[in-house]
PDB file of N, CA and C in Angstrom:
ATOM      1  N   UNK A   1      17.805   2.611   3.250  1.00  0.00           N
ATOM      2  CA  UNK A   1      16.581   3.291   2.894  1.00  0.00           C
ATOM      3  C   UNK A   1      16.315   3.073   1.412  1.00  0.00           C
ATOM      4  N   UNK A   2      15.320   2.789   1.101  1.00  0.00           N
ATOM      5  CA  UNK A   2      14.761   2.557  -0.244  1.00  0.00           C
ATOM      6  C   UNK A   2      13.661   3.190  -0.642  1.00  0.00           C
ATOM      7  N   UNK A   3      12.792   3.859  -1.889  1.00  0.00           N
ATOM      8  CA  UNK A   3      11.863   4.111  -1.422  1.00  0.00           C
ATOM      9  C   UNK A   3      11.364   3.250  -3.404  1.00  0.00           C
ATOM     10  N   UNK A   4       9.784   2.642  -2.695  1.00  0.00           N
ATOM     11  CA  UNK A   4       9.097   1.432  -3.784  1.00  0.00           C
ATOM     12  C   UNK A   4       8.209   2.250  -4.236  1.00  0.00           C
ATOM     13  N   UNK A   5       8.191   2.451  -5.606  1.00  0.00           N
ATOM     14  CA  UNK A   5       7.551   3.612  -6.598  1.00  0.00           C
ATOM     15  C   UNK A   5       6.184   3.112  -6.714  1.00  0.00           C
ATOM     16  N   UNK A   6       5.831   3.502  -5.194  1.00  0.00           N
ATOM     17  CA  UNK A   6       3.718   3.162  -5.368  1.00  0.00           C
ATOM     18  C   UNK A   6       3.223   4.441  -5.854  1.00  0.00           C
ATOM     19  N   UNK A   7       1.814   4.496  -5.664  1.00  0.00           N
ATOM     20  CA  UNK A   7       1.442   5.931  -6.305  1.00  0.00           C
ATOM     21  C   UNK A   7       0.472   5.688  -4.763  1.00  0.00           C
ATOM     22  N   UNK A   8       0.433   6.953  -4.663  1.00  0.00           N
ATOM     23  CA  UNK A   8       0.928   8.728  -5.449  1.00  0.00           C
ATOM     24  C   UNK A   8       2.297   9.096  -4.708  1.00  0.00           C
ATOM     25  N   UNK A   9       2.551   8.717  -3.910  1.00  0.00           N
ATOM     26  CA  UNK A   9       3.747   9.454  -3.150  1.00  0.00           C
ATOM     27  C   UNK A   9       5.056   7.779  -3.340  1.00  0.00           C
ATOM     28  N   UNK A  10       4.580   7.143  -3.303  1.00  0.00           N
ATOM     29  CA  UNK A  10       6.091   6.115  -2.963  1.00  0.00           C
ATOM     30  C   UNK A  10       5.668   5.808  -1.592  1.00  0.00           C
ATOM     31  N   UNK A  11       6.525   4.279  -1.073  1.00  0.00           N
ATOM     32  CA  UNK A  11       6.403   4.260   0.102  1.00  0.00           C
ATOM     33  C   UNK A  11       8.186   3.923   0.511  1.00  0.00           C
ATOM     34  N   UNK A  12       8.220   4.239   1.647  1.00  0.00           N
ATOM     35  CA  UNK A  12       9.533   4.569   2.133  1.00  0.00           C
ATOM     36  C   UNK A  12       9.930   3.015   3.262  1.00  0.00           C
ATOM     37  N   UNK A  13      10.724   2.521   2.346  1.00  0.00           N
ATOM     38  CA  UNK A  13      11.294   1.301   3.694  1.00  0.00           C
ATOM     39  C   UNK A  13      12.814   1.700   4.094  1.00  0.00           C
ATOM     40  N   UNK A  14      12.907   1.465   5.511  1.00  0.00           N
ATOM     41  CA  UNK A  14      14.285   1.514   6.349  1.00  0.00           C
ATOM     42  C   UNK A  14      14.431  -0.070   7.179  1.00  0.00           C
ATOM     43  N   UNK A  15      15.717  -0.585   6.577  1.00  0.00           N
ATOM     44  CA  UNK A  15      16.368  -1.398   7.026  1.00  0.00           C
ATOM     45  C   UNK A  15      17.490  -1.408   8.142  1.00  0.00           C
ATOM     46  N   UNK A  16      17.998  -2.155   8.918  1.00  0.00           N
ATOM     47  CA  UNK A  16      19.747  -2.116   9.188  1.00  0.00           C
ATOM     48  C   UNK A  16      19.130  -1.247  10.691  1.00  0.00           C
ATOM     49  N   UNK A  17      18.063  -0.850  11.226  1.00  0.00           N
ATOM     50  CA  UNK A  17      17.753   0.461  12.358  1.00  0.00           C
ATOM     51  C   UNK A  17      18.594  -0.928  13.384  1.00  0.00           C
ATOM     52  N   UNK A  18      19.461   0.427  14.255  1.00  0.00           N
ATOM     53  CA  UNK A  18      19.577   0.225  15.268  1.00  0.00           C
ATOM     54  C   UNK A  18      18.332   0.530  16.474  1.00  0.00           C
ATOM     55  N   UNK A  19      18.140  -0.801  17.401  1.00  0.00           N
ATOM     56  CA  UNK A  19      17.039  -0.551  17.734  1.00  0.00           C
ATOM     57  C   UNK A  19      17.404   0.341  19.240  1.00  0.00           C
ATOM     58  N   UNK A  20      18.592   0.152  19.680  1.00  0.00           N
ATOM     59  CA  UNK A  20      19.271   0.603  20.704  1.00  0.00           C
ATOM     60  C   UNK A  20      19.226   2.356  20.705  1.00  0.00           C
ATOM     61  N   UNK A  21      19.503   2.980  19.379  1.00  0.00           N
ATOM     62  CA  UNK A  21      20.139   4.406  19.305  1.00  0.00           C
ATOM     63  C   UNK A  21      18.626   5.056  19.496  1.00  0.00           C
ATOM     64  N   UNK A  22      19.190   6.305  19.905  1.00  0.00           N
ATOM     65  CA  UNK A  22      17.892   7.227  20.665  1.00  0.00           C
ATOM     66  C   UNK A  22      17.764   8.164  19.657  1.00  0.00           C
ATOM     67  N   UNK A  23      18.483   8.447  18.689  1.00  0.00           N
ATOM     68  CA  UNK A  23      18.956   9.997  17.685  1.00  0.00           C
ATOM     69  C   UNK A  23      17.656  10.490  17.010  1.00  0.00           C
ATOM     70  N   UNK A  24      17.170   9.492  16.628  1.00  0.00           N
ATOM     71  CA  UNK A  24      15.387   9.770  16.030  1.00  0.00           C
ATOM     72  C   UNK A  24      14.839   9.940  16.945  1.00  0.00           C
ATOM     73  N   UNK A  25      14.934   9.713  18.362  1.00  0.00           N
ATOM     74  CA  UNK A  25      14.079  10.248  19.187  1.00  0.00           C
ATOM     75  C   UNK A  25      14.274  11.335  19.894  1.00  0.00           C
ATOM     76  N   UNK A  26      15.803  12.008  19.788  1.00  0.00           N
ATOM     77  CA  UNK A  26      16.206  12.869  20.477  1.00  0.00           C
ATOM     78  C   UNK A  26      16.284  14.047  19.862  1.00  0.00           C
ATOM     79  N   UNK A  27      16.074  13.563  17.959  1.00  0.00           N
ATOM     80  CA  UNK A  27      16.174  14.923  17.245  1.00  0.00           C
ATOM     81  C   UNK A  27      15.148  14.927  16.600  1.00  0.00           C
ATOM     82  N   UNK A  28      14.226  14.364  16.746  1.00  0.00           N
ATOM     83  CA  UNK A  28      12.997  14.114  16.070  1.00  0.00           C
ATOM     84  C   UNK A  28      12.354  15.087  15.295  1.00  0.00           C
ATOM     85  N   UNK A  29      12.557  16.771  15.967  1.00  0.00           N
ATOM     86  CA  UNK A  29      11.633  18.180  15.620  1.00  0.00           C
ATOM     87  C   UNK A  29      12.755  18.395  14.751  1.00  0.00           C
ATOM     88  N   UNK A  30      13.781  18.573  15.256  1.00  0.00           N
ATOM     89  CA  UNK A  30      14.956  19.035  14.263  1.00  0.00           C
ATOM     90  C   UNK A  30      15.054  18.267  13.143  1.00  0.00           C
ATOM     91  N   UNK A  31      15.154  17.448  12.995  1.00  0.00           N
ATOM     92  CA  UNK A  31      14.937  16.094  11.497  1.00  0.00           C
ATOM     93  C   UNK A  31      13.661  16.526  10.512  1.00  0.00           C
ATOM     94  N   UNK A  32      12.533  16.726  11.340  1.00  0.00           N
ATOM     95  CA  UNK A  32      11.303  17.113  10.054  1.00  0.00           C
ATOM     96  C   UNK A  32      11.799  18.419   9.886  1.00  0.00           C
ATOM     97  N   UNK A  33      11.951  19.097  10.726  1.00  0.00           N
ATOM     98  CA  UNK A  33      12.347  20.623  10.479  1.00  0.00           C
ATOM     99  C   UNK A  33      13.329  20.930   9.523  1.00  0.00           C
ATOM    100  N   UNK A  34      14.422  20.405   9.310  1.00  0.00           N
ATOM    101  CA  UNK A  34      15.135  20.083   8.320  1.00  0.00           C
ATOM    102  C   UNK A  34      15.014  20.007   6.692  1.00  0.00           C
ATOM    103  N   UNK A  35      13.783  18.667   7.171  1.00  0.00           N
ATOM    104  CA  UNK A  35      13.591  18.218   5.676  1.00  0.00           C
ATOM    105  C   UNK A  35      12.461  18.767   5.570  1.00  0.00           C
ATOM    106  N   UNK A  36      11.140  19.244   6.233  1.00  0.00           N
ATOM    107  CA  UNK A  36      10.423  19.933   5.353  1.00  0.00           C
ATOM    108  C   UNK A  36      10.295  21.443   4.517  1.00  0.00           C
ATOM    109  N   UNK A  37      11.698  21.811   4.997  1.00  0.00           N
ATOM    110  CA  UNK A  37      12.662  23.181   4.706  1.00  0.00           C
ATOM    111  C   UNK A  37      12.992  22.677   3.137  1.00  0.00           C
ATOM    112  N   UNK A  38      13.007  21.703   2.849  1.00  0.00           N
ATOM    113  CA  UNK A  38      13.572  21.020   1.372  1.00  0.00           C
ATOM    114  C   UNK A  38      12.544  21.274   0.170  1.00  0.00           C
ATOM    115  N   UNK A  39      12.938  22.004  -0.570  1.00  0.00           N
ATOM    116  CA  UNK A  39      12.188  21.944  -1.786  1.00  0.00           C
ATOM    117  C   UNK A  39      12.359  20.885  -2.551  1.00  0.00           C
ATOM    118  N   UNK A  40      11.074  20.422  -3.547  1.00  0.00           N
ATOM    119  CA  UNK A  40      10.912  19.299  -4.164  1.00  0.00           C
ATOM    120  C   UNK A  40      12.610  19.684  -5.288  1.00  0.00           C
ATOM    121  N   UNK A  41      12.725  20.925  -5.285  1.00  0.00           N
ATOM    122  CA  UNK A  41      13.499  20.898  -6.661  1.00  0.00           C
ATOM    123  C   UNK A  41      14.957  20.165  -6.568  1.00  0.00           C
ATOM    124  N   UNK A  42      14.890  20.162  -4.996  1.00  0.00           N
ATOM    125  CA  UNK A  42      16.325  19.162  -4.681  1.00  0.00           C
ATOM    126  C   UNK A  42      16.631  17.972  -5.476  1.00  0.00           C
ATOM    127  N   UNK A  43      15.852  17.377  -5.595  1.00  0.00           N
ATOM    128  CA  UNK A  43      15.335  16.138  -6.095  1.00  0.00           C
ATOM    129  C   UNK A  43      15.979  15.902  -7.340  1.00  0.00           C
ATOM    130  N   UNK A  44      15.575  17.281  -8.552  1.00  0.00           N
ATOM    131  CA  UNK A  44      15.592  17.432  -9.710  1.00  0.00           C
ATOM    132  C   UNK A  44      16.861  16.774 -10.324  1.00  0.00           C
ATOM    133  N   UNK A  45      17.749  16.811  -9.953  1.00  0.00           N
ATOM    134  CA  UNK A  45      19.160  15.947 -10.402  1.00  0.00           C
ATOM    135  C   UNK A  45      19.298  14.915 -10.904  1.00  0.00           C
ATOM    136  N   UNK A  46      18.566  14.006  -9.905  1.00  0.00           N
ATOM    137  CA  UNK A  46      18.734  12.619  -9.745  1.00  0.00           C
ATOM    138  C   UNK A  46      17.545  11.890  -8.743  1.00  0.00           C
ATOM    139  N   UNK A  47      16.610  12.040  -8.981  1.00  0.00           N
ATOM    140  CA  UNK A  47      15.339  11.535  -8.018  1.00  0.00           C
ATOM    141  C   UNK A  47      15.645  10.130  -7.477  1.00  0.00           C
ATOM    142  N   UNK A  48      16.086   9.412  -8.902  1.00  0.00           N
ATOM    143  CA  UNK A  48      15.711   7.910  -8.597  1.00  0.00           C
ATOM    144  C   UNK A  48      16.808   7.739  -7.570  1.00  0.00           C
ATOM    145  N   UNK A  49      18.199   7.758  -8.178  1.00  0.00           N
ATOM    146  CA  UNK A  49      19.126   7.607  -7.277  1.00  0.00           C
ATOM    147  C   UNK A  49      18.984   8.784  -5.460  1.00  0.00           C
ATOM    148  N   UNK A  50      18.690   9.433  -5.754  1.00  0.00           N
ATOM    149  CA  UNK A  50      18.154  10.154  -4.104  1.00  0.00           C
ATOM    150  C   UNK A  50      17.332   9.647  -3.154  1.00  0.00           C
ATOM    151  N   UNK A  51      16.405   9.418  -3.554  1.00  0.00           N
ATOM    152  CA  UNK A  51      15.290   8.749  -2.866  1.00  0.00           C
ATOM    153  C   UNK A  51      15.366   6.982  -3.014  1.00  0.00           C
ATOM    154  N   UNK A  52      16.764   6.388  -3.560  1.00  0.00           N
ATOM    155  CA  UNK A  52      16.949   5.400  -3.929  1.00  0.00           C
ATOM    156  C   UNK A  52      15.742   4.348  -4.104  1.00  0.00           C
ATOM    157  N   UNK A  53      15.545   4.964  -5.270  1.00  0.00           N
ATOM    158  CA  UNK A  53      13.950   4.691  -5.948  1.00  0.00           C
ATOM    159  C   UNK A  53      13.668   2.390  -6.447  1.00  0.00           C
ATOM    160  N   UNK A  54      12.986   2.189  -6.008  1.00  0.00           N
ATOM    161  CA  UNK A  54      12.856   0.687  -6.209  1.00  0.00           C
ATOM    162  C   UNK A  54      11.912   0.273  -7.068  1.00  0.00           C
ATOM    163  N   UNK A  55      11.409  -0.556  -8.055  1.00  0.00           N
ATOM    164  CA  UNK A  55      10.363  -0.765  -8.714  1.00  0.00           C
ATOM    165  C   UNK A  55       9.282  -1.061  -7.888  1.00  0.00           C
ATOM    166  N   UNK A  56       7.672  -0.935  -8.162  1.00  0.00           N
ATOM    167  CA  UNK A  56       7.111  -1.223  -7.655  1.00  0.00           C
ATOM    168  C   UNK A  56       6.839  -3.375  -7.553  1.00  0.00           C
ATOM    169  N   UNK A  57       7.682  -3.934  -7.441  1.00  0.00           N
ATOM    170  CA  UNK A  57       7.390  -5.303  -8.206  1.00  0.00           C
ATOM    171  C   UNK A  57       8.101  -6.409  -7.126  1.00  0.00           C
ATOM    172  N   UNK A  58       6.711  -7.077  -6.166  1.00  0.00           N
ATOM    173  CA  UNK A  58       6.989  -7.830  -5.424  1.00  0.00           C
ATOM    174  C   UNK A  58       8.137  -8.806  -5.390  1.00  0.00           C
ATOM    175  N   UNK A  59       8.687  -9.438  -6.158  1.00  0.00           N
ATOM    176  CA  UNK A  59       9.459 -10.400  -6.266  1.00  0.00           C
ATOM    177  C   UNK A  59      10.961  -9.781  -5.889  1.00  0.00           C
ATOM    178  N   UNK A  60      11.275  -8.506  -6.783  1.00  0.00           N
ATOM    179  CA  UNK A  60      12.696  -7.562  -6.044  1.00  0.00           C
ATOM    180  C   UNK A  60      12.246  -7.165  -4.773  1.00  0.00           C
ATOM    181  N   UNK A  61      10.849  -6.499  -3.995  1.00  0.00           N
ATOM    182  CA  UNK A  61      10.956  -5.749  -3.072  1.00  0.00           C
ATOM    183  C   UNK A  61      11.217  -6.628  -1.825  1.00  0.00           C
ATOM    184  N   UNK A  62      10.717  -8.191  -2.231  1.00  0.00           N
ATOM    185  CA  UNK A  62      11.297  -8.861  -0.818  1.00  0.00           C
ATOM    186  C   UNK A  62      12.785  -9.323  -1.249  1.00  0.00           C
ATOM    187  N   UNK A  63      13.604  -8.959  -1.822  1.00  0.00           N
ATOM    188  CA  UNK A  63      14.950  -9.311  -1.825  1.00  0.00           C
ATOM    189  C   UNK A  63      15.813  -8.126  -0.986  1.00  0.00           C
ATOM    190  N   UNK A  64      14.910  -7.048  -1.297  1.00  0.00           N
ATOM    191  CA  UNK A  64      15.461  -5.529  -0.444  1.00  0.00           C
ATOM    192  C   UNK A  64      14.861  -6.028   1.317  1.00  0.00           C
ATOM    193  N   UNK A  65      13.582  -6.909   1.446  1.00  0.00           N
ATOM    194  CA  UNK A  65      13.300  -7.303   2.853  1.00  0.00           C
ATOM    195  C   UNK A  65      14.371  -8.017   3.264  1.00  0.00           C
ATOM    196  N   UNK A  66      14.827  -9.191   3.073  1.00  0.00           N
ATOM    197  CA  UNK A  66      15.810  -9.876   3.471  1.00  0.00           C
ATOM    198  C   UNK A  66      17.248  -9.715   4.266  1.00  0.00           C
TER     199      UNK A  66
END
């Protein structure tokens, strides 16, 4: 998971998915439920490294595609 520092929010890429596993589909309510329980202040620590923050800058973001 990476997320590429667009504006306004970032956009979020996931690599490596197993296309086989059901777990996102089986916990799907419980997963947002979870995280929208999360205050932004979680964050506050260490954003970049949390949200494993990426530049916005084509040339690295397809090396994270690969």
């Amino acid at each position: 998971m990476h997320t590429v520092a667009t504006a306004p929010t970032g956009l979020g890429v996931a690599r490596g998915l197993d296309p086989q596993s059901r777990v996102l589909e089986e916990n799907f309510d419980e997963i947002v439920r979870e995280f929208l329980a999360l205050d932004y202040s979680a964050l506050d620590a260490d954003k970049a490294e949390k949200l494993a923050l990426y530049p916005n800058d084509w040339e690295k973001i397809k090396a994270i595609l690969q």
